[in-house]
C-alpha atoms as a PDB file:
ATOM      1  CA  UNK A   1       0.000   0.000   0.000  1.00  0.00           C
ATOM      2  CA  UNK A   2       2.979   1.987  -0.173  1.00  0.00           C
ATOM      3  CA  UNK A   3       4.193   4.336  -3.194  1.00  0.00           C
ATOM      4  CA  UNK A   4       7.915   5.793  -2.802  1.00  0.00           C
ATOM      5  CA  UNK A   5       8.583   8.948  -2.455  1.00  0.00           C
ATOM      6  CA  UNK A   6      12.526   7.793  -2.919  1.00  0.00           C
ATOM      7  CA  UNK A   7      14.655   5.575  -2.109  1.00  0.00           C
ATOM      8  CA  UNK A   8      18.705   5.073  -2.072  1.00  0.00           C
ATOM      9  CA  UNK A   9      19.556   1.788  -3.317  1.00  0.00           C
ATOM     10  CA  UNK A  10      17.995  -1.662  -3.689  1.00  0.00           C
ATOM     11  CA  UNK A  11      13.635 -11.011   6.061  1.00  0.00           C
ATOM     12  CA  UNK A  12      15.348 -13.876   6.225  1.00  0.00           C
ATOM     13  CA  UNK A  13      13.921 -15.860   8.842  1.00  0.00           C
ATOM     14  CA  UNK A  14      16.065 -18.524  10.386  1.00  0.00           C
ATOM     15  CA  UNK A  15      14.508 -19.057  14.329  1.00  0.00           C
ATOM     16  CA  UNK A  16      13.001 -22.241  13.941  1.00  0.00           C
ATOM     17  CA  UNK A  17      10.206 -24.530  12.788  1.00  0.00           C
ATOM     18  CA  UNK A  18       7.017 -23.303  12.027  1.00  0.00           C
ATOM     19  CA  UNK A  19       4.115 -23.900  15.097  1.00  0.00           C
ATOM     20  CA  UNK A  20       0.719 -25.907  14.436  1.00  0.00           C
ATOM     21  CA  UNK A  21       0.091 -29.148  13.128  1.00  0.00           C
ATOM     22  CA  UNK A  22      -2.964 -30.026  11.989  1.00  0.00           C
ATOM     23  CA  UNK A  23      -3.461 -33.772  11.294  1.00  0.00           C
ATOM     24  CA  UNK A  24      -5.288 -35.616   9.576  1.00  0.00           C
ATOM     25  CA  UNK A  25      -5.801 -38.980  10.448  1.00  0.00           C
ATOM     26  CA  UNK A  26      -2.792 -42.007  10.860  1.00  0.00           C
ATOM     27  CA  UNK A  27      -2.298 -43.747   7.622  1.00  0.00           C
ATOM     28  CA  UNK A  28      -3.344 -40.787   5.515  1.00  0.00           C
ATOM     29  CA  UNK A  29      -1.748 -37.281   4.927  1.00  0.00           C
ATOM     30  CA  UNK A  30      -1.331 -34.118   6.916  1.00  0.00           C
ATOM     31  CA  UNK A  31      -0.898 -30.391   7.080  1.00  0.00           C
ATOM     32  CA  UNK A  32       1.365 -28.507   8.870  1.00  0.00           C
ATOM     33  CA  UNK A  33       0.814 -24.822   9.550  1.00  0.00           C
ATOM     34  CA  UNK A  34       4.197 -22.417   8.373  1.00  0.00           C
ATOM     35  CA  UNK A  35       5.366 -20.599  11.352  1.00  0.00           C
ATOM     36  CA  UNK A  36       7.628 -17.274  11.382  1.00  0.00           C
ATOM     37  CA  UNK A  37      10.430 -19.067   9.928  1.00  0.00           C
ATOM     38  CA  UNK A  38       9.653 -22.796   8.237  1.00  0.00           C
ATOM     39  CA  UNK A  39      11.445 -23.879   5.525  1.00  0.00           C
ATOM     40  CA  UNK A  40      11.473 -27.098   3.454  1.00  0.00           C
ATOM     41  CA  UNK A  41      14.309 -28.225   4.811  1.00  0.00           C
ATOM     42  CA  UNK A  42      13.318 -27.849   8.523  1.00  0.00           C
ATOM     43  CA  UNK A  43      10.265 -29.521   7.574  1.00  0.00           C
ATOM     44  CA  UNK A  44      12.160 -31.983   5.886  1.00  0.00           C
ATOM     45  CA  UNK A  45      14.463 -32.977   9.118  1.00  0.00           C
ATOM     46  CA  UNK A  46      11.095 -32.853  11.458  1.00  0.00           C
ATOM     47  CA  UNK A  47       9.237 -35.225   9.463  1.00  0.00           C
ATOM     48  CA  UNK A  48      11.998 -37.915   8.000  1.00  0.00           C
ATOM     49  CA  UNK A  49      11.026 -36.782   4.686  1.00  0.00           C
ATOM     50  CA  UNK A  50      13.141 -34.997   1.832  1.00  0.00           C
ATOM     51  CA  UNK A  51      12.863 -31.829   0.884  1.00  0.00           C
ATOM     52  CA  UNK A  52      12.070 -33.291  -2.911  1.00  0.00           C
ATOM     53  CA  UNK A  53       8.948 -35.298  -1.453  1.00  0.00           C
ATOM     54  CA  UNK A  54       7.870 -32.021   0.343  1.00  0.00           C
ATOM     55  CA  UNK A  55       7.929 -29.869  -2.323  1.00  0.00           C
ATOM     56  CA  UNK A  56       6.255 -32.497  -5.067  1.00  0.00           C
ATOM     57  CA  UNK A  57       3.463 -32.365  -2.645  1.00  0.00           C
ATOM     58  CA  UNK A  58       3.310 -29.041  -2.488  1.00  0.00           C
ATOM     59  CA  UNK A  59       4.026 -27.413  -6.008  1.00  0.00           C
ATOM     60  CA  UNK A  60       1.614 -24.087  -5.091  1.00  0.00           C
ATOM     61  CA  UNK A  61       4.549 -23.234  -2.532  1.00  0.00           C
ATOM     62  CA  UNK A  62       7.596 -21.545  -3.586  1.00  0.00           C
ATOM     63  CA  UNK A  63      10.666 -22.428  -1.420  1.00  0.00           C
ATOM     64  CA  UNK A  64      11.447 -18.630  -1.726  1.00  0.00           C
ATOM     65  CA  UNK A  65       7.872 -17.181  -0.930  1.00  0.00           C
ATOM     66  CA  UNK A  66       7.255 -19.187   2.576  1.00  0.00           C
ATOM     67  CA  UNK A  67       5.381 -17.424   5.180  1.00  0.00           C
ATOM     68  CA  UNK A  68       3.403 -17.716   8.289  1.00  0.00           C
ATOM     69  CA  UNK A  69      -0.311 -19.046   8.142  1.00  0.00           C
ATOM     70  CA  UNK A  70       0.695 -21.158   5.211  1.00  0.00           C
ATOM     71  CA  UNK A  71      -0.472 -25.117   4.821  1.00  0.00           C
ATOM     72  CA  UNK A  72       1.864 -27.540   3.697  1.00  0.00           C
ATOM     73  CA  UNK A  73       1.058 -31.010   3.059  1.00  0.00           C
ATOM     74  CA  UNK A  74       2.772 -33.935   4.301  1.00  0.00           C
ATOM     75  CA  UNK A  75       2.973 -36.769   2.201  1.00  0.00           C
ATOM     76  CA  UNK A  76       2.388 -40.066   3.473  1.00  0.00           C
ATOM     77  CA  UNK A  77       1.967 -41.848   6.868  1.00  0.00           C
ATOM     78  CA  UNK A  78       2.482 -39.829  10.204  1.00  0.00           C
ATOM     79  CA  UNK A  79       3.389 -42.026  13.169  1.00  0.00           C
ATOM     80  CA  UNK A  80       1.080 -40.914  16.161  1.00  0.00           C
ATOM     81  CA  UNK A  81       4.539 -40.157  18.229  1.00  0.00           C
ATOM     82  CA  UNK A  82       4.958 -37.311  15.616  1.00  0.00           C
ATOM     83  CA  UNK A  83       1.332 -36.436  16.380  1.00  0.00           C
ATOM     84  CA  UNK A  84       1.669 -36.116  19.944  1.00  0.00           C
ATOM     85  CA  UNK A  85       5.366 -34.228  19.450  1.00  0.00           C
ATOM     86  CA  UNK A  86       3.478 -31.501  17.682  1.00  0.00           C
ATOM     87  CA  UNK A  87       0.600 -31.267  20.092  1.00  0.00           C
ATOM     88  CA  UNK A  88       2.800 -31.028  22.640  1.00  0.00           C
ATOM     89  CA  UNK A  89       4.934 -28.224  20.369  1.00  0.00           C
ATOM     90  CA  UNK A  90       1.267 -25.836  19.732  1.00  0.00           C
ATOM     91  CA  UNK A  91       0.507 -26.526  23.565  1.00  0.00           C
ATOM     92  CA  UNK A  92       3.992 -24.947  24.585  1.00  0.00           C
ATOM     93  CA  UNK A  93       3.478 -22.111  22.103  1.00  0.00           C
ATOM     94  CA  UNK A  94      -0.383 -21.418  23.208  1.00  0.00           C
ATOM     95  CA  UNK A  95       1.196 -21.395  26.883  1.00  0.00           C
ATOM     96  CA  UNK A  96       4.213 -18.640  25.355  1.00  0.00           C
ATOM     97  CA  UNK A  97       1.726 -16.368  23.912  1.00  0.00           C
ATOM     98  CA  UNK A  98      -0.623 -16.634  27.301  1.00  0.00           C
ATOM     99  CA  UNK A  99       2.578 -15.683  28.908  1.00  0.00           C
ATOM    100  CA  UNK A 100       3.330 -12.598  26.548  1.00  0.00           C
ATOM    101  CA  UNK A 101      -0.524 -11.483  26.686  1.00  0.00           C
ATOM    102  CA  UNK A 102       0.045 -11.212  30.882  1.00  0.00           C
ATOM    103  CA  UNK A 103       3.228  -9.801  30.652  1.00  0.00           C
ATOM    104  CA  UNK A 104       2.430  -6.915  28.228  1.00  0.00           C
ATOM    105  CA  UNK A 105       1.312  -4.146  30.600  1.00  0.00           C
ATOM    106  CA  UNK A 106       1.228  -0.264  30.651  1.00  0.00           C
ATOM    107  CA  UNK A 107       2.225   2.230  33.537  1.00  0.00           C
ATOM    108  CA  UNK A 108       1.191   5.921  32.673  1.00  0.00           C
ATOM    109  CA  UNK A 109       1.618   6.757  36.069  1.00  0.00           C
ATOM    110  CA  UNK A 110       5.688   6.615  35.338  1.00  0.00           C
ATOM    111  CA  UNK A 111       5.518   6.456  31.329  1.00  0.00           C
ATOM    112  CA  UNK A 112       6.847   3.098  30.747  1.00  0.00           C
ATOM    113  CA  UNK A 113       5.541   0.271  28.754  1.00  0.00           C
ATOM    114  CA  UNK A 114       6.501  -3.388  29.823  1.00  0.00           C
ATOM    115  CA  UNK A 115       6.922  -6.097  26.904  1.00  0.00           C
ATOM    116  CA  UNK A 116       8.790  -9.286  27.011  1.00  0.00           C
ATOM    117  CA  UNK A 117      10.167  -8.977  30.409  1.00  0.00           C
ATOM    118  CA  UNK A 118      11.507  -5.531  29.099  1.00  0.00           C
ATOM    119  CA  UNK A 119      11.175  -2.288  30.251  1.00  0.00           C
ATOM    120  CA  UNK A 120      10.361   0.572  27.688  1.00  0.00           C
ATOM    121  CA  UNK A 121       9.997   4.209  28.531  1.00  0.00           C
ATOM    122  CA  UNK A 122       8.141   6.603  26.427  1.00  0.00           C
ATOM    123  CA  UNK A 123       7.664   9.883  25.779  1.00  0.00           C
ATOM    124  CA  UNK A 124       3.940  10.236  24.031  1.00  0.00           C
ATOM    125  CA  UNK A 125       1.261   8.020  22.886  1.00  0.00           C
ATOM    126  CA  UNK A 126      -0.383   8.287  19.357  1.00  0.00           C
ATOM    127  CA  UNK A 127      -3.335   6.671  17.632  1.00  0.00           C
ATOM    128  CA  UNK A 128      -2.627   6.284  14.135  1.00  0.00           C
ATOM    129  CA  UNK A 129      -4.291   4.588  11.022  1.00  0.00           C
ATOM    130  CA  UNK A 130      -2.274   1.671  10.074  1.00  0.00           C
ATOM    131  CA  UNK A 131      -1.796   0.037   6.409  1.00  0.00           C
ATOM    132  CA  UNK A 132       0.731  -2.981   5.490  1.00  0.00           C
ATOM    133  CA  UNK A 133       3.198  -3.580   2.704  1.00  0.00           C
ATOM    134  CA  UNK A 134       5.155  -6.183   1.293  1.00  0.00           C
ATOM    135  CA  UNK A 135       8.207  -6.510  -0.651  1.00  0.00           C
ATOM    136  CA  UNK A 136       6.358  -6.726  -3.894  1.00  0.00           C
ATOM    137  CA  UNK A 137       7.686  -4.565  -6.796  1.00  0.00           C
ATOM    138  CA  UNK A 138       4.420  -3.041  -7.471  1.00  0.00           C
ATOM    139  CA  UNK A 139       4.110  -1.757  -3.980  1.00  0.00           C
ATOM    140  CA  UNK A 140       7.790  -0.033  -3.861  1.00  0.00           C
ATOM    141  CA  UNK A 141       8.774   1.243  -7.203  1.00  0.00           C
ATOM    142  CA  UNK A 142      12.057   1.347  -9.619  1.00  0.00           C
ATOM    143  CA  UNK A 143      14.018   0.969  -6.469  1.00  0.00           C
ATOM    144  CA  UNK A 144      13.027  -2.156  -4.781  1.00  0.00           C
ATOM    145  CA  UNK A 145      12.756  -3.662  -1.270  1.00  0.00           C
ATOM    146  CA  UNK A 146      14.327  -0.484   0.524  1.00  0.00           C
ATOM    147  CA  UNK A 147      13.052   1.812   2.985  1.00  0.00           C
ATOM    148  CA  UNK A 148      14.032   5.510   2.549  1.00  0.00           C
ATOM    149  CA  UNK A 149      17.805   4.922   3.036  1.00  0.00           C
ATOM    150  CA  UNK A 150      18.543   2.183   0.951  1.00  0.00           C
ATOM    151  CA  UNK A 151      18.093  -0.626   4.004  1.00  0.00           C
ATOM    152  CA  UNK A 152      16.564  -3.939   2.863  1.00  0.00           C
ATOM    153  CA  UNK A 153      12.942  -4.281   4.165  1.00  0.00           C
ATOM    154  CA  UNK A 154      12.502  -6.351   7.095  1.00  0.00           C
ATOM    155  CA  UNK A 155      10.055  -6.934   9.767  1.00  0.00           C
ATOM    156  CA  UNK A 156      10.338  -3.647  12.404  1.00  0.00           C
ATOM    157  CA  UNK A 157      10.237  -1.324   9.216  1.00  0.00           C
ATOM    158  CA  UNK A 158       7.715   1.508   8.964  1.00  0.00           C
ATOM    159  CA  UNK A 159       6.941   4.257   6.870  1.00  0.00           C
ATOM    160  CA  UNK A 160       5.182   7.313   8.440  1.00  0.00           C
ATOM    161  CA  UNK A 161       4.959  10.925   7.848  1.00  0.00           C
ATOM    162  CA  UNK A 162       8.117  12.640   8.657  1.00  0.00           C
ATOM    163  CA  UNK A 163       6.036  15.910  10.252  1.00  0.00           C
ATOM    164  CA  UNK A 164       4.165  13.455  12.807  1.00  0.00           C
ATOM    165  CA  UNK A 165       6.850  11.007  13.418  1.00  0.00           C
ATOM    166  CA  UNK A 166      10.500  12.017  12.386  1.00  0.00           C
ATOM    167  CA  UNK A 167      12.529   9.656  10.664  1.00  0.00           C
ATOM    168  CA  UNK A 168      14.685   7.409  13.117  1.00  0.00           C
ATOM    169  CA  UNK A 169      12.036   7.621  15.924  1.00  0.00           C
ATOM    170  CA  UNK A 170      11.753   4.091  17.313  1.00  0.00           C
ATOM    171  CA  UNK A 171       8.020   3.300  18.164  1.00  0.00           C
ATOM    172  CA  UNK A 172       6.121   0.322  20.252  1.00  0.00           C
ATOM    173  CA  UNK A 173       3.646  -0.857  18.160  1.00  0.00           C
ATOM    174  CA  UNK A 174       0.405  -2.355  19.567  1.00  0.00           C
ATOM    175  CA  UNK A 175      -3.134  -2.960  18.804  1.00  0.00           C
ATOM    176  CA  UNK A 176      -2.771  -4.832  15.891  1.00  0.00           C
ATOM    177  CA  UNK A 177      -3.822  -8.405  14.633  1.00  0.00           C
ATOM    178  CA  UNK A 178      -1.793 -10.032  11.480  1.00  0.00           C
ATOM    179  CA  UNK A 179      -0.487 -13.408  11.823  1.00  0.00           C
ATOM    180  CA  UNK A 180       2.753 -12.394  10.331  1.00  0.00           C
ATOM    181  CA  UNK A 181       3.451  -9.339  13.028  1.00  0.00           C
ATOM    182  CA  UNK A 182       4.502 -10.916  16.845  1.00  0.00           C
ATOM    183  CA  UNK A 183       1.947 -10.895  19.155  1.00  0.00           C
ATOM    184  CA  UNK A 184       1.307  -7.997  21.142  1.00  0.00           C
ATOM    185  CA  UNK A 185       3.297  -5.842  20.615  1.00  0.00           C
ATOM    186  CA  UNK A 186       6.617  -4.716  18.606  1.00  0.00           C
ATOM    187  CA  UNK A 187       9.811  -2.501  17.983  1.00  0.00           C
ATOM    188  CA  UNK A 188       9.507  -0.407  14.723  1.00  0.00           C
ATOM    189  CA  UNK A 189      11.842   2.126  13.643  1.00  0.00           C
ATOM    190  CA  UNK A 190      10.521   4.793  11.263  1.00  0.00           C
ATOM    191  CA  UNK A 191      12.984   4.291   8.289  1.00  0.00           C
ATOM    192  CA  UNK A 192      10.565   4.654   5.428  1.00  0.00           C
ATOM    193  CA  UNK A 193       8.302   7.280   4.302  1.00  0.00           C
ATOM    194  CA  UNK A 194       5.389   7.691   0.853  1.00  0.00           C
ATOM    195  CA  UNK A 195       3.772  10.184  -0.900  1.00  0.00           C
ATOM    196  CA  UNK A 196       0.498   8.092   0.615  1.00  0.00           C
ATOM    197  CA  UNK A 197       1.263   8.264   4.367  1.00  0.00           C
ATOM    198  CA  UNK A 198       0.591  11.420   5.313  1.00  0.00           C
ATOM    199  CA  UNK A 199      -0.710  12.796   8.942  1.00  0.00           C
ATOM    200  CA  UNK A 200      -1.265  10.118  11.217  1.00  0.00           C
ATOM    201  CA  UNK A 201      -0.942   7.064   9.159  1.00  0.00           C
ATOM    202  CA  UNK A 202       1.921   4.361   9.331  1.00  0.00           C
ATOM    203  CA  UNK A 203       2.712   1.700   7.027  1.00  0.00           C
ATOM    204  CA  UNK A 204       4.039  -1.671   8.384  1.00  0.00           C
ATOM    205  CA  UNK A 205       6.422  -3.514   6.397  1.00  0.00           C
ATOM    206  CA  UNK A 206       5.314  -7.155   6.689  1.00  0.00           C
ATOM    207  CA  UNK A 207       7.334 -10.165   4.954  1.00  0.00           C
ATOM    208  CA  UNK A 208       5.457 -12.328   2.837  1.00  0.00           C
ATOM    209  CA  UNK A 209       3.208 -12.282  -0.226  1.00  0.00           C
ATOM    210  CA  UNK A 210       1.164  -9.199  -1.325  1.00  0.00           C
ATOM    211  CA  UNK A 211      -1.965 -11.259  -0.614  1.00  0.00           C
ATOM    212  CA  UNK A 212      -0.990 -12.350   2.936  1.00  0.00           C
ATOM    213  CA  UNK A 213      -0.079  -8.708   3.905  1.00  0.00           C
ATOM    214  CA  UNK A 214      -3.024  -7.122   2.168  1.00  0.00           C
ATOM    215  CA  UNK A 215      -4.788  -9.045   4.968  1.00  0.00           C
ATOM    216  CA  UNK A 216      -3.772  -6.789   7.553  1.00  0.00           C
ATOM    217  CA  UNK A 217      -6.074  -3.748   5.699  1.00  0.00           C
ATOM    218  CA  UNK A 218      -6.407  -0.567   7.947  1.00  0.00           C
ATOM    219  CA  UNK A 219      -6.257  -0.912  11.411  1.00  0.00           C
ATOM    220  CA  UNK A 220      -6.284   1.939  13.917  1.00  0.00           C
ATOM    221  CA  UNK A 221      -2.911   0.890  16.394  1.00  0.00           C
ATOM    222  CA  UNK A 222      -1.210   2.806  18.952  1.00  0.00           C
ATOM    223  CA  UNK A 223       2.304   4.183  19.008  1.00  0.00           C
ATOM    224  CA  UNK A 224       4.718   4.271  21.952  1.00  0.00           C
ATOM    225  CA  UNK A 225       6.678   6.930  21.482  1.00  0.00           C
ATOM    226  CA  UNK A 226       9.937   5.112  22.746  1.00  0.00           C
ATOM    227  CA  UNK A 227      12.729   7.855  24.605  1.00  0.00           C
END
């Protein structure tokens, strides 16, 4: 949803193993939910299978276009051990994100915003309309994947209008809901601006596929103004 106003010059996730597995029954195949950072080949070394088999079964899904909320099939039988391994996986992540959901709290009394376990202090808070883009060429121009000084896109990029927000501010983002942002809450840094973000209005770089982030639409989020 972004056009450039300029750019300089022209996220690779590597955490872990996607979350949810949703299986079918024993004897037949399954699907496996694509966390922040799954790849065929972490797939492949979780289920015994190769990375060919995987990606026979699942021609739709480019190896270089893999993001979260995707379903991937898995070919063949599934042992019930693997079953219960990945139940037990999605119950340990459910129980992380109840954890993040308590620990996310606000303190105007002393301006300081607590996410993580961390501490944040802040100097405003703003209400702004939110919009997400992608990486896609159509959405950022002759000069790629950049934000305004030439750094590649990644996940903690926004663009905003330089008169609300100046470039460089670092911002808490919260109120949000897209399955590709973190839960809660995150650290942007306003890198990135466009002729179409003007007033109070940020853009959210999200990785992944123009469809997946035109999910996100317009949200109203707020903005921790971070000292």
């Amino acid at each position: 949803m972004k056009l450039k106003i300029r750019a300089i010059t022209a996220l690779a996730a590597v955490l872990g193993l996607g979350t949810l597995l949703h299986a079918a029954p024993v004897q037949a195949d399954s699907v496996h939910i694509a966390g922040e950072t799954t790849t065929y080949y972490t797939l492949s070394n979780h289920y015994g299978i190769s990375v060919e088999e995987l990606m026979n079964a699942n021609p739709q899904i480019s190896a270089l276009n893999i993001y979260p909320g995707l379903k991937f099939t898995i070919p063949g039988d599934v042992q019930a051990k693997t079953v219960a391994a990945a139940n037990t996986a999605a119950a340990s992540v459910e129980a992380v994100d109840a954890a993040e959901v308590q620990a996310f709290s606000v303190q105007p009394a002393t301006n300081t915003v607590q996410a993580w376990g961390k501490e944040f202090n802040y100097a405003k808070v703003l209400q702004v309309k939110a919009s997400a883009y992608s990486s896609a060429a159509s959405e950022n121009g002759k000069w790629g994947a950049v934000d305004y000084f030439g750094n590649t896109l990644k996940l903690g990029t926004i663009a905003v209008d330089p008169s609300v927000i100046p470039l460089g501010t670092k911002v808490l983002v919260t109120g949000y809901t897209h399955p590709g942002l973190p839960k809660q809450a995150f650290v942007a840094t306003a890198t990135d601006m466009g002729s179409a973000i003007k007033g109070n209005r940020i853009d959210i770089f999200i990785p992944g596929s123009q469809s997946f982030v035109a999910d996100f639409g317009y949200q109203y989020v707020h903005l921790y103004i971070i000292e």
